[in-house]
N, C-alpha and C. Protein backbone atom coordinates (compact mmCIF):
# COMPACT_ATOMS: atom_id res chain seq x y z
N UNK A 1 0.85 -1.16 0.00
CA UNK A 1 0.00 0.00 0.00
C UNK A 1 0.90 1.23 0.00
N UNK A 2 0.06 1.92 -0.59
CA UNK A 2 1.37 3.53 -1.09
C UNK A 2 0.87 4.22 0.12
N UNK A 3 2.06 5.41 0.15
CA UNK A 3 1.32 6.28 0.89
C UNK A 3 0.06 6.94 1.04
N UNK A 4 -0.36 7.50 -0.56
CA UNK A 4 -1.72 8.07 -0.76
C UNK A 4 -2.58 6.85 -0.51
N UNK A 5 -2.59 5.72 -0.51
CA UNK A 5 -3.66 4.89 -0.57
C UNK A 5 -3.87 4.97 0.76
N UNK A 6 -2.98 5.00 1.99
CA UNK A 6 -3.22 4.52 3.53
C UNK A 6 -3.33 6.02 3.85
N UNK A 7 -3.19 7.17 2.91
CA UNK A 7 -3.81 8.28 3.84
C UNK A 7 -5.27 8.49 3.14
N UNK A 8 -5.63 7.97 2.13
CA UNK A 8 -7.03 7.67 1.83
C UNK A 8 -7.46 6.79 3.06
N UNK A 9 -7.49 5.30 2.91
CA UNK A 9 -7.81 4.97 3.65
C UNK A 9 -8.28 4.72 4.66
N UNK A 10 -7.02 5.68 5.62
CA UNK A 10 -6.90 6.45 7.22
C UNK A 10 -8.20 7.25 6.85
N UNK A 11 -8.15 8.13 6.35
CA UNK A 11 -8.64 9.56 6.09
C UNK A 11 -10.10 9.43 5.44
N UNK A 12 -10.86 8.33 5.03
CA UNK A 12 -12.25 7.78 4.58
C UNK A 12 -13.09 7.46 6.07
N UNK A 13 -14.07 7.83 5.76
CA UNK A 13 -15.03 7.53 6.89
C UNK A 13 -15.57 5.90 6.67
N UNK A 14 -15.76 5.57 7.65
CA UNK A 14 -16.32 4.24 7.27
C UNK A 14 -17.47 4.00 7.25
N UNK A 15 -18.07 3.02 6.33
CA UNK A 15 -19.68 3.16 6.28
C UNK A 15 -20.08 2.06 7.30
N UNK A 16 -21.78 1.61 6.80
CA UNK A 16 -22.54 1.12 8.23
C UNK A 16 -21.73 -0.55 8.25
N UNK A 17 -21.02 -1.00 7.59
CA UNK A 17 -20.87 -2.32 7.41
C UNK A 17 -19.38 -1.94 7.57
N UNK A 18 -18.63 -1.26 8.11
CA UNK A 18 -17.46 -1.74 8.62
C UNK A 18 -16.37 -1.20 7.06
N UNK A 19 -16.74 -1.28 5.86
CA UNK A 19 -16.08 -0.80 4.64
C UNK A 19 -15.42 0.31 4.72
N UNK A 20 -14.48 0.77 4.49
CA UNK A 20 -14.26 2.37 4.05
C UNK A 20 -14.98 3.19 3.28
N UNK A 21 -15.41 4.16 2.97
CA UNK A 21 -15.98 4.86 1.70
C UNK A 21 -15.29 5.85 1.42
N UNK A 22 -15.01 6.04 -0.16
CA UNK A 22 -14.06 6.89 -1.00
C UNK A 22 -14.98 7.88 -1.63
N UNK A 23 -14.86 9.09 -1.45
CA UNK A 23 -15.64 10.01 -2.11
C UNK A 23 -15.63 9.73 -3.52
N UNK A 24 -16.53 9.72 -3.92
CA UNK A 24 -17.13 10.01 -5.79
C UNK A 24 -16.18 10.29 -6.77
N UNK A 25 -15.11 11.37 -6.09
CA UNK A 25 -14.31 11.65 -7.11
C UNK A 25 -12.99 11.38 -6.83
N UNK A 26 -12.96 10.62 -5.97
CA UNK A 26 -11.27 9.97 -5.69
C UNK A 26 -10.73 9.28 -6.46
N UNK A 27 -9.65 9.01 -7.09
CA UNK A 27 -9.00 8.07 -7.87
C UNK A 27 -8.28 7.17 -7.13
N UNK A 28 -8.93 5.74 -7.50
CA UNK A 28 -7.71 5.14 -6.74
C UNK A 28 -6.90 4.43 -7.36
N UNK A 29 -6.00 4.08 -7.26
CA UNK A 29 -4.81 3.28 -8.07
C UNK A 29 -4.53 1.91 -6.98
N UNK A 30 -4.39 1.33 -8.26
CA UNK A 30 -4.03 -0.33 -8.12
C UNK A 30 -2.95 -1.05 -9.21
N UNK A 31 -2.06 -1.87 -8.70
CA UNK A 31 -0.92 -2.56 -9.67
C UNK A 31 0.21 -1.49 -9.95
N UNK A 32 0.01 -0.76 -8.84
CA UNK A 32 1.30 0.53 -8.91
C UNK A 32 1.11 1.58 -9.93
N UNK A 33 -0.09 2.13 -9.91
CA UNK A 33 -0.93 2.93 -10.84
C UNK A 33 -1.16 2.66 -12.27
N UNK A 34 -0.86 1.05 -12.85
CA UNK A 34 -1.21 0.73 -14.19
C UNK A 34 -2.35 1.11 -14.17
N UNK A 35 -3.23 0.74 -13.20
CA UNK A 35 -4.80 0.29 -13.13
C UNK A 35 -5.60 1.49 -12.18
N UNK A 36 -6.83 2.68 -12.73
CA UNK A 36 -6.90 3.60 -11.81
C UNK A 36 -8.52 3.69 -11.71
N UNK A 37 -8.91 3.99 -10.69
CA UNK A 37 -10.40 3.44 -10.74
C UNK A 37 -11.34 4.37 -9.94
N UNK A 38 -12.66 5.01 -10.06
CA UNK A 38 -13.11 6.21 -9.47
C UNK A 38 -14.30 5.60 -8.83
N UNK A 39 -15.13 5.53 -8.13
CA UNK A 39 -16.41 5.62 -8.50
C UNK A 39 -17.16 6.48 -8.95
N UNK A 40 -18.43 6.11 -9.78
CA UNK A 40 -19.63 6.88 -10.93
C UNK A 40 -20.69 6.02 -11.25
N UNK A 41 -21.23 6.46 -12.20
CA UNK A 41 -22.21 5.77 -12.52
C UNK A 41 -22.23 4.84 -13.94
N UNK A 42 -22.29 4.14 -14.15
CA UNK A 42 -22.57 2.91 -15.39
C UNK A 42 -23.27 3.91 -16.70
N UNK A 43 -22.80 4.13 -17.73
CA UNK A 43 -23.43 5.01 -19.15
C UNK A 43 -24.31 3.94 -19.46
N UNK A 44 -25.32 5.03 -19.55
CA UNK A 44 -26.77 4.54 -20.29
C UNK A 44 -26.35 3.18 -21.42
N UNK A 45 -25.77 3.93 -22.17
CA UNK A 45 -25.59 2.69 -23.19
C UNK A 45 -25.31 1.48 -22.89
N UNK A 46 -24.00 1.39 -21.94
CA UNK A 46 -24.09 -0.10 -21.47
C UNK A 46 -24.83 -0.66 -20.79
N UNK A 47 -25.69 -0.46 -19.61
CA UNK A 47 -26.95 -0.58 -19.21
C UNK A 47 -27.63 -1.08 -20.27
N UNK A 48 -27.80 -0.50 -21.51
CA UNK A 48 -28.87 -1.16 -22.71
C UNK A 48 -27.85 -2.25 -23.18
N UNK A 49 -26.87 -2.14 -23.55
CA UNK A 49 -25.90 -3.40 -23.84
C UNK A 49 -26.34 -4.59 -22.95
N UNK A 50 -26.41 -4.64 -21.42
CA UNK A 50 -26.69 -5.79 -21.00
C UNK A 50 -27.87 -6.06 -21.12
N UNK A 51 -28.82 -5.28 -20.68
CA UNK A 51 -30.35 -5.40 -21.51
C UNK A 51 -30.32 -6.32 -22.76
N UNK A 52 -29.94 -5.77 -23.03
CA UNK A 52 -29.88 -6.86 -24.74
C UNK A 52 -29.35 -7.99 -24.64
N UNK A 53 -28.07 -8.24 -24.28
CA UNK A 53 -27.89 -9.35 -23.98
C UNK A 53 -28.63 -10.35 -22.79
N UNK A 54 -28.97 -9.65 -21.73
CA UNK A 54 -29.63 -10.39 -20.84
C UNK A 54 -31.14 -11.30 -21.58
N UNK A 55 -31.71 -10.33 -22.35
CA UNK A 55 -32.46 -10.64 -22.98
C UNK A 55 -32.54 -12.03 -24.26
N UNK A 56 -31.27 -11.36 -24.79
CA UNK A 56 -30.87 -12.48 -25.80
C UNK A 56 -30.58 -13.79 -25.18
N UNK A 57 -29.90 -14.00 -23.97
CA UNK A 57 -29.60 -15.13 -23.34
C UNK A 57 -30.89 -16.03 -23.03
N UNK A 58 -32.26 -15.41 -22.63
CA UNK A 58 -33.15 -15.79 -22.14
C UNK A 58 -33.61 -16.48 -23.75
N UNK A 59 -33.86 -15.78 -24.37
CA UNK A 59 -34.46 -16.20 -25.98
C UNK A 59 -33.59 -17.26 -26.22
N UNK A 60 -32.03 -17.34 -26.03
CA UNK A 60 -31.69 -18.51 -26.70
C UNK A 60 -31.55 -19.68 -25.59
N UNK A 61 -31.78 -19.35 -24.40
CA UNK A 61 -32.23 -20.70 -23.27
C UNK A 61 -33.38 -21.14 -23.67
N UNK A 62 -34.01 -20.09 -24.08
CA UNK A 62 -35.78 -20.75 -24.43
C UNK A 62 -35.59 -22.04 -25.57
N UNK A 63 -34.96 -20.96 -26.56
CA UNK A 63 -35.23 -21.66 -27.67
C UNK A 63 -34.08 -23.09 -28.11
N UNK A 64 -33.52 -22.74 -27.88
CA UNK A 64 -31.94 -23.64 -28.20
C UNK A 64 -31.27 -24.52 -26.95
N UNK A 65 -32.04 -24.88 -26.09
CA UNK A 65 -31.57 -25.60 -24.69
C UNK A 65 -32.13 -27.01 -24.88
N UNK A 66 -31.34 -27.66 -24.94
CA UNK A 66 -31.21 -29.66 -25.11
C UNK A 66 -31.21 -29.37 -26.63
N UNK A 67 -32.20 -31.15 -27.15
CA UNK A 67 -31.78 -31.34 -28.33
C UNK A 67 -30.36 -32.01 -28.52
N UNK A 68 -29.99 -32.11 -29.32
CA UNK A 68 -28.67 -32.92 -30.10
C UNK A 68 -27.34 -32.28 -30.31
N UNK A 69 -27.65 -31.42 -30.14
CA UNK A 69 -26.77 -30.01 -30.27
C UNK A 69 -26.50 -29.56 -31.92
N UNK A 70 -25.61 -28.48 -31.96
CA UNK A 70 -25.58 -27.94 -32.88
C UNK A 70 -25.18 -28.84 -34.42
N UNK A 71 -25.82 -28.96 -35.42
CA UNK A 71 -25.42 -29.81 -36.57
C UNK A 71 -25.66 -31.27 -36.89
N UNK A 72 -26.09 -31.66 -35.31
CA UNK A 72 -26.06 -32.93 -35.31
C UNK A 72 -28.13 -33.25 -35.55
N UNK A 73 -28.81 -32.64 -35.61
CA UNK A 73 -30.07 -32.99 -35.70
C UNK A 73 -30.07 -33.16 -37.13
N UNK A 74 -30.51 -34.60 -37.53
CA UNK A 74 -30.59 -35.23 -38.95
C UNK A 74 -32.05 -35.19 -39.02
């Protein structure tokens, strides 16, 4: 742990479950700052991305689950 991370850390209030909490716009770094990470909110679009797929998964459990599998129904 870097310094900034353990004076984050230190310096975060903790929530009702014992966690730390990082304000909204903190950056935090991980893997020695390759990797840097904020919290926000999820863009609309991907939200509809899993929509769609969540969706698609259900249609093809419906439709395409057992059977012989793929190629093999003569």
């Amino acid at each position: 742990m870097t310094t900034h991370q353990a004076d984050v850390a230190h310096n975060a209030p903790a929530s009702n479950d014992g966690r730390m909490s990082v304000p909204a716009d903190e950056i935090e770094s991980f893997g020695d700052g390759h990797i840097q990470a904020r919290h926000g909110r999820v863009n609309r679009w991907l939200v509809v991305v899993y929509a769609i797929l969540f969706a698609w998964s259900i249609y093809y459990g419906i439709v395409f689950w057992g059977g012989q599998g793929p190629g093999l129904a003569y």
